[in-house]
N, C-alpha and C. Protein backbone atom coordinates (compact mmCIF):
# COMPACT_ATOMS: atom_id res chain seq x y z
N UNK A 1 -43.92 51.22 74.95
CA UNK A 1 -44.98 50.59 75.67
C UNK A 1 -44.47 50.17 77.04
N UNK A 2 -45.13 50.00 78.26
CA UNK A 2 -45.01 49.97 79.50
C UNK A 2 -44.81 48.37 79.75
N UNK A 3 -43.81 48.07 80.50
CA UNK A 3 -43.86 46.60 80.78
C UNK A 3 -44.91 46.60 81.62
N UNK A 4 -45.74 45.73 82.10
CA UNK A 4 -47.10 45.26 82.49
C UNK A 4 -46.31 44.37 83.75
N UNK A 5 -47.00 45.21 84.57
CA UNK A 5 -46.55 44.96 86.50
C UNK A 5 -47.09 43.10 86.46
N UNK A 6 -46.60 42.55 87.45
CA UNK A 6 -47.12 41.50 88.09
C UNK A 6 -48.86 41.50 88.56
N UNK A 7 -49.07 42.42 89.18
CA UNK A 7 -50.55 42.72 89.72
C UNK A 7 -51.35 42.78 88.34
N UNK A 8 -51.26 43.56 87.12
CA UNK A 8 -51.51 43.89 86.33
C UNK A 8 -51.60 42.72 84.83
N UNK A 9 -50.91 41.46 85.40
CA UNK A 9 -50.75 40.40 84.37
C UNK A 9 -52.23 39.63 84.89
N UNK A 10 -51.89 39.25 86.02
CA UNK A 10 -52.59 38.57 87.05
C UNK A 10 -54.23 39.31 86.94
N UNK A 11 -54.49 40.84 87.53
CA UNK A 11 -55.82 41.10 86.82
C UNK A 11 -56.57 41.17 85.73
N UNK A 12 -55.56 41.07 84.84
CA UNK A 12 -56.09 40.53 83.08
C UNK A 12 -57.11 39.21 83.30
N UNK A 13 -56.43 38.50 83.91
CA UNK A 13 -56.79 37.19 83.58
C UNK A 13 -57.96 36.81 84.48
N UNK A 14 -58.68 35.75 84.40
CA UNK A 14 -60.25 35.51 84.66
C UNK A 14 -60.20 34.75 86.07
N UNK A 15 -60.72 35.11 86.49
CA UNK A 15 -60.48 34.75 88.00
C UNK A 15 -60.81 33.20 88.65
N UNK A 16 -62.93 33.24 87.41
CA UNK A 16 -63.21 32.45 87.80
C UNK A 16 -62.28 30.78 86.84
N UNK A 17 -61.88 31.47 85.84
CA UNK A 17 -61.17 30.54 84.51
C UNK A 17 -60.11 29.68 85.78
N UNK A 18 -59.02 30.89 86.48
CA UNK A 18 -58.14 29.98 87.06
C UNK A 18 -58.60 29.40 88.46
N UNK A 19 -59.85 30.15 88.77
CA UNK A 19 -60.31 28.92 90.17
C UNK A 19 -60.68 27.55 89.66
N UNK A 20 -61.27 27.59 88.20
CA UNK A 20 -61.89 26.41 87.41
C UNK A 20 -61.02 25.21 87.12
N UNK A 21 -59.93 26.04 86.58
CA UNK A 21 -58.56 25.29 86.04
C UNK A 21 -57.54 24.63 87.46
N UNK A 22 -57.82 25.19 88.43
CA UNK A 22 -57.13 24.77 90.26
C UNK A 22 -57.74 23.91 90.11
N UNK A 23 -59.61 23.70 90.41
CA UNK A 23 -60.11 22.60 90.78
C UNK A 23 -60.18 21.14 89.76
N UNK A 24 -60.10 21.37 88.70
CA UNK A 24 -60.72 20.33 87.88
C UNK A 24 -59.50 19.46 87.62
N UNK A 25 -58.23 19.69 87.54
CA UNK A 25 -57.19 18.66 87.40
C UNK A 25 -57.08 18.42 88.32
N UNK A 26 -56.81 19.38 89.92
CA UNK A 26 -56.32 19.42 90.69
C UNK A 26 -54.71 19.53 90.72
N UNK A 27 -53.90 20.19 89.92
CA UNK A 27 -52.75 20.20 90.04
C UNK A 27 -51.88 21.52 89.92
N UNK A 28 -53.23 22.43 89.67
CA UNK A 28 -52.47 24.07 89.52
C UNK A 28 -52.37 24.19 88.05
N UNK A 29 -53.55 24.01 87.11
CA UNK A 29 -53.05 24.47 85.83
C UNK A 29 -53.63 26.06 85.67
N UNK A 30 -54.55 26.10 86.64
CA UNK A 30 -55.02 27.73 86.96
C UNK A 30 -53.59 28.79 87.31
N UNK A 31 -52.35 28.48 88.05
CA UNK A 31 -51.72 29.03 88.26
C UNK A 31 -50.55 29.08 86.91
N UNK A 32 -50.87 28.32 85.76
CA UNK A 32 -50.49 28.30 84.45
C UNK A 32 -50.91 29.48 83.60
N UNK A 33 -52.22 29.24 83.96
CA UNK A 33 -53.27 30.45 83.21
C UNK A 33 -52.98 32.00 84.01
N UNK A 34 -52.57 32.05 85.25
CA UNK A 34 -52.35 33.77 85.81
C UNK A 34 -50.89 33.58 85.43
N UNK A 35 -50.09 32.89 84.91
CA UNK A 35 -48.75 33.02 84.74
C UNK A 35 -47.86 33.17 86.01
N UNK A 36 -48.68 32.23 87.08
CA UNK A 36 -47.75 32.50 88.95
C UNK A 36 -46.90 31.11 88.90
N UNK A 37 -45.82 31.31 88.55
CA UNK A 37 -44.80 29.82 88.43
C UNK A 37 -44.80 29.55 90.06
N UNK A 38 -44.34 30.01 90.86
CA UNK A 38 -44.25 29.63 92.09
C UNK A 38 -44.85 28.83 92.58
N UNK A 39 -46.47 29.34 92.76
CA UNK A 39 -47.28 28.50 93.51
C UNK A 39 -47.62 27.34 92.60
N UNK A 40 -47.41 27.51 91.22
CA UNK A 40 -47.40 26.14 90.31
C UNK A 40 -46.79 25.26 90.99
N UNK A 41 -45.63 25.36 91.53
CA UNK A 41 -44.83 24.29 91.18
C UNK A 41 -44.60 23.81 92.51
N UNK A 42 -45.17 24.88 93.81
CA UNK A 42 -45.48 24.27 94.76
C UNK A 42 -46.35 23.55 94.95
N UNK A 43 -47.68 23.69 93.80
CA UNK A 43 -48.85 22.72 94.01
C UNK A 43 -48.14 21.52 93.46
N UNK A 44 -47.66 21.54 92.32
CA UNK A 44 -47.31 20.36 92.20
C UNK A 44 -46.35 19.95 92.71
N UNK A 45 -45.54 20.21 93.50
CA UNK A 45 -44.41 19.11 93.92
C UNK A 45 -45.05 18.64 95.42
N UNK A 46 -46.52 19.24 96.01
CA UNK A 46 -47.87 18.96 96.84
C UNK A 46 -47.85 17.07 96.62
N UNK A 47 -48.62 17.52 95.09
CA UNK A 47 -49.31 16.44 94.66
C UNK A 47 -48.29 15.45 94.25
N UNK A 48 -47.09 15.64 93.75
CA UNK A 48 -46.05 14.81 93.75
C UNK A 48 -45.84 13.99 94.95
N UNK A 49 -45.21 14.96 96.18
CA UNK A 49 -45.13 14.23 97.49
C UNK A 49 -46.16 13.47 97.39
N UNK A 50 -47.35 13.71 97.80
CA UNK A 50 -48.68 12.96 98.25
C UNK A 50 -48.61 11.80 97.28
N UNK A 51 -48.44 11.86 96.00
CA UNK A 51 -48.65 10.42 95.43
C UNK A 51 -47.59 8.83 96.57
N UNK A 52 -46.09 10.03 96.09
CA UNK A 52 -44.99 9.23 96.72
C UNK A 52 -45.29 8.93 98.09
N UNK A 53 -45.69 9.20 98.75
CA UNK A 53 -46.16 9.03 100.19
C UNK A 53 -47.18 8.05 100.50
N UNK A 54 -47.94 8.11 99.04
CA UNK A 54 -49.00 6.92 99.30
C UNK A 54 -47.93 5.63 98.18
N UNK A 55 -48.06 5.88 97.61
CA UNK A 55 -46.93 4.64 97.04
C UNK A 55 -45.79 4.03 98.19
N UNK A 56 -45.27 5.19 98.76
CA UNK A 56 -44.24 3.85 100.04
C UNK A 56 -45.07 3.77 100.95
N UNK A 57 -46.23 3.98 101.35
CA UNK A 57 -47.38 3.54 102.36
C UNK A 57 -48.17 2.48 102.03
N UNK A 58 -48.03 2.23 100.52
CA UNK A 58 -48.70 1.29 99.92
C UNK A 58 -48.30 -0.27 99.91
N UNK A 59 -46.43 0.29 99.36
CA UNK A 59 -46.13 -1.06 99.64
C UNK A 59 -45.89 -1.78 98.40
N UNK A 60 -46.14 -3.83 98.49
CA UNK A 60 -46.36 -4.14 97.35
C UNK A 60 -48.04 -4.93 97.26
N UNK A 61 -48.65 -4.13 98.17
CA UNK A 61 -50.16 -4.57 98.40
C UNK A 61 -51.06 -4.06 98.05
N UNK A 62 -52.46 -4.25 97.69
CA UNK A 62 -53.53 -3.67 96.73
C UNK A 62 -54.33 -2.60 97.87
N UNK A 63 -54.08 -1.11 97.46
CA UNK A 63 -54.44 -0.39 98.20
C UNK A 63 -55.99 -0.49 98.47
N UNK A 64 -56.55 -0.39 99.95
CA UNK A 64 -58.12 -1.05 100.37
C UNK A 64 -58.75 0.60 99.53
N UNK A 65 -60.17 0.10 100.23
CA UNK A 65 -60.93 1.03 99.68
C UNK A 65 -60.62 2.24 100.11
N UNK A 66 -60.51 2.28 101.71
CA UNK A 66 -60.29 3.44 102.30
C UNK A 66 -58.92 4.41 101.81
N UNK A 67 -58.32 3.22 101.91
CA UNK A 67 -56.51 4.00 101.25
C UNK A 67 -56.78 4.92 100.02
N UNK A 68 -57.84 4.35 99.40
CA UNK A 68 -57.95 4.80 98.11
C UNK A 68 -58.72 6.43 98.39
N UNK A 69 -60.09 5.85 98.75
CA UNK A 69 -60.52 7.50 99.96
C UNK A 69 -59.75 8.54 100.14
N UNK A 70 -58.66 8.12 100.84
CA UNK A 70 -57.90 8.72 101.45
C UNK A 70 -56.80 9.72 100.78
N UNK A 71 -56.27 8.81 99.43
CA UNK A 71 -55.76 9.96 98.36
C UNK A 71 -56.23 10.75 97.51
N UNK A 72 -57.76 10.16 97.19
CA UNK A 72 -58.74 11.02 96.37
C UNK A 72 -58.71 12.37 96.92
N UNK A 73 -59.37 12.11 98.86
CA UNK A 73 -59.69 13.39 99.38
C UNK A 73 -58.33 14.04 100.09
N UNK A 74 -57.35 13.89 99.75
CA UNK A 74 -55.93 14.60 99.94
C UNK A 74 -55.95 15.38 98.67
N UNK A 75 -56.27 14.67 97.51
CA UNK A 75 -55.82 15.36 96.34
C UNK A 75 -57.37 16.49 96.09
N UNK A 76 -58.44 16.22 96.44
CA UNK A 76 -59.61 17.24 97.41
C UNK A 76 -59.29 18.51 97.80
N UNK A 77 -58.76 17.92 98.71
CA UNK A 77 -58.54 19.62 99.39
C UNK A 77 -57.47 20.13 99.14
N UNK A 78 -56.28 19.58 98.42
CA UNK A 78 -55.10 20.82 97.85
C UNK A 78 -56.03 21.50 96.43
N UNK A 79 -56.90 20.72 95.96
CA UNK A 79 -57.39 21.36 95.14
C UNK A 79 -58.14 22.88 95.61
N UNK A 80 -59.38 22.55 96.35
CA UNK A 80 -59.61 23.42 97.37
C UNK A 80 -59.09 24.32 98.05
N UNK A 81 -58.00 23.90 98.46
CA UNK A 81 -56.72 25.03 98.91
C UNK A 81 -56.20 26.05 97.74
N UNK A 82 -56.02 25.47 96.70
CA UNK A 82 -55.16 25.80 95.62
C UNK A 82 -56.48 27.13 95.13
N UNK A 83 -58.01 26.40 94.77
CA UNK A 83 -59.03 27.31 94.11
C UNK A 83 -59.34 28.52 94.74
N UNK A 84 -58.65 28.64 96.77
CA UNK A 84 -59.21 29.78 96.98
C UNK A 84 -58.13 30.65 97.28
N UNK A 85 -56.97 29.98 96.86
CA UNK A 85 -55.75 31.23 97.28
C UNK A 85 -55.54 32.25 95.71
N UNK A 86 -55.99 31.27 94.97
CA UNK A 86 -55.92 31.74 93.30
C UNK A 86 -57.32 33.08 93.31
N UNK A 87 -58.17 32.92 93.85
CA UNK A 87 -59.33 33.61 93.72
C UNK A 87 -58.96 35.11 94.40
N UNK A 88 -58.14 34.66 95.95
CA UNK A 88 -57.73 35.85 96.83
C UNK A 88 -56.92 36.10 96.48
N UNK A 89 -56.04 35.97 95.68
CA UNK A 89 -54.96 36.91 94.53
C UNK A 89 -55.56 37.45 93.65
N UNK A 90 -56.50 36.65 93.33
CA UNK A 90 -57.07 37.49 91.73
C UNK A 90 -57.45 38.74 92.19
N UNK A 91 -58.30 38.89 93.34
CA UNK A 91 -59.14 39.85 94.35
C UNK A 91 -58.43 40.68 94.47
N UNK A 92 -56.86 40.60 95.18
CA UNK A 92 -55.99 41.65 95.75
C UNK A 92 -55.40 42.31 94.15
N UNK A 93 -55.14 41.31 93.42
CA UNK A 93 -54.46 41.87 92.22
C UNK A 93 -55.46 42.88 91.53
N UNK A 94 -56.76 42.42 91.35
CA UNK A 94 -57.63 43.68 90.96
C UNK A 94 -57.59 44.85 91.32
N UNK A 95 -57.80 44.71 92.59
CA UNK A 95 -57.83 45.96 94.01
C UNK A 95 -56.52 47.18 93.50
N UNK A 96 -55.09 46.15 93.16
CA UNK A 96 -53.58 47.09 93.41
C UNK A 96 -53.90 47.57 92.17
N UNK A 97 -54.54 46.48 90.55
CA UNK A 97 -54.36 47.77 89.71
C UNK A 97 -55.56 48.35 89.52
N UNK A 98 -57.00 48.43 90.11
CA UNK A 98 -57.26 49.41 89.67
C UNK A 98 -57.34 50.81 90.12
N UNK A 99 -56.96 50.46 91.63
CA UNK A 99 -56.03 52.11 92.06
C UNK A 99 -54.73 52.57 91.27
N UNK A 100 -54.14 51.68 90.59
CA UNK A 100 -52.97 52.14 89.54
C UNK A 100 -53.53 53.21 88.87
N UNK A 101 -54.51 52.28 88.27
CA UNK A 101 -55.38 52.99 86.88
C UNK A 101 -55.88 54.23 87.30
N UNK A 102 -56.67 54.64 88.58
CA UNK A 102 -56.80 55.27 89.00
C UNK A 102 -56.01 56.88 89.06
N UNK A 103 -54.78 56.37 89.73
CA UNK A 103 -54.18 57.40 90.04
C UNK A 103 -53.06 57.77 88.49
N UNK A 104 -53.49 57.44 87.19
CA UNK A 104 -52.41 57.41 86.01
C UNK A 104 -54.00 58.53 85.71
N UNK A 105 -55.20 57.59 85.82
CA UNK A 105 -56.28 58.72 85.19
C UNK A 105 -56.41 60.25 85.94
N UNK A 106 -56.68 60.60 87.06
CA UNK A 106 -55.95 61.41 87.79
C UNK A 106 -55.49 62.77 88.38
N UNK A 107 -54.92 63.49 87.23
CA UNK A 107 -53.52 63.83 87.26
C UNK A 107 -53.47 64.88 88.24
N UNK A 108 -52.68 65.52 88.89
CA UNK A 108 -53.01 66.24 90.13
C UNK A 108 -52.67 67.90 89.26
N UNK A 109 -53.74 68.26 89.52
CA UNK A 109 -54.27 69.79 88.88
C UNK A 109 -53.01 70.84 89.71
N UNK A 110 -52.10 71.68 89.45
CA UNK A 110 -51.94 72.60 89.94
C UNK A 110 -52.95 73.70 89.61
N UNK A 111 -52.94 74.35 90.80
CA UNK A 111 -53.47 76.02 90.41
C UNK A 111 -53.01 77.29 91.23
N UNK A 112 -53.29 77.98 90.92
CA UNK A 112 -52.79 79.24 92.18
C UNK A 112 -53.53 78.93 93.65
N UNK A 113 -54.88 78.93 93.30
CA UNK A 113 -55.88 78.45 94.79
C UNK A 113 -55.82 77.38 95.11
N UNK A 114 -56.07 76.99 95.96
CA UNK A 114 -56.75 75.71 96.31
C UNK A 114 -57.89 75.67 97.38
């Protein structure tokens, strides 16, 4: 049996499942579900920084309303970020295998003419 390409793991899997799974924790469990460790662990060490950043910005004082705003919609748009780079992989990964598939179905005919 054929080991199963990178492009080919990645178009298995549901496109809209891991844009769903980006947005709703917000932490990259969509990039769990295409099996892309990388950008996992760049989202999260994202959302890591950003906490730590608001924690020594914070202090030992009760963060205002706005402060609070302010990490919700940080942790917003990496989500956002995260749901549409997952979608434009899923896209390109489709695209590479199903010209794979393509060219395996195919096969190039010899003949005397052409």
């Amino acid at each position: 049996m054929d080991k199963l390409s990178k492009e080919q793991i990645l178009a298995s899997s549901s496109g809209w499942v891991a844009s769903l799974l980006n947005f709703l924790p917000g932490v990259g469990a969509g990039y769990l579900y295409q099996r892309r460790w990388v950008p996992y662990f760049i989202t999260a060490g994202t959302v890591t920084t950003w906490f730590v950043i608001g924690v020594i910005l914070q202090g030992d004082k009760e963060p205002s309303q706005t402060e609070q705003l302010i990490g919700i919609a940080g942790l917003f748009i990496i989500s956002i970020i995260t749901v549409v780079e997952a979608k434009i992989a899923f896209k390109q990964a489709t695209k590479i295998a199903n010209s794979q598939r393509e060219e395996i179905k195919s096969p190039i005919k010899k003949s005397w003419f052409k």
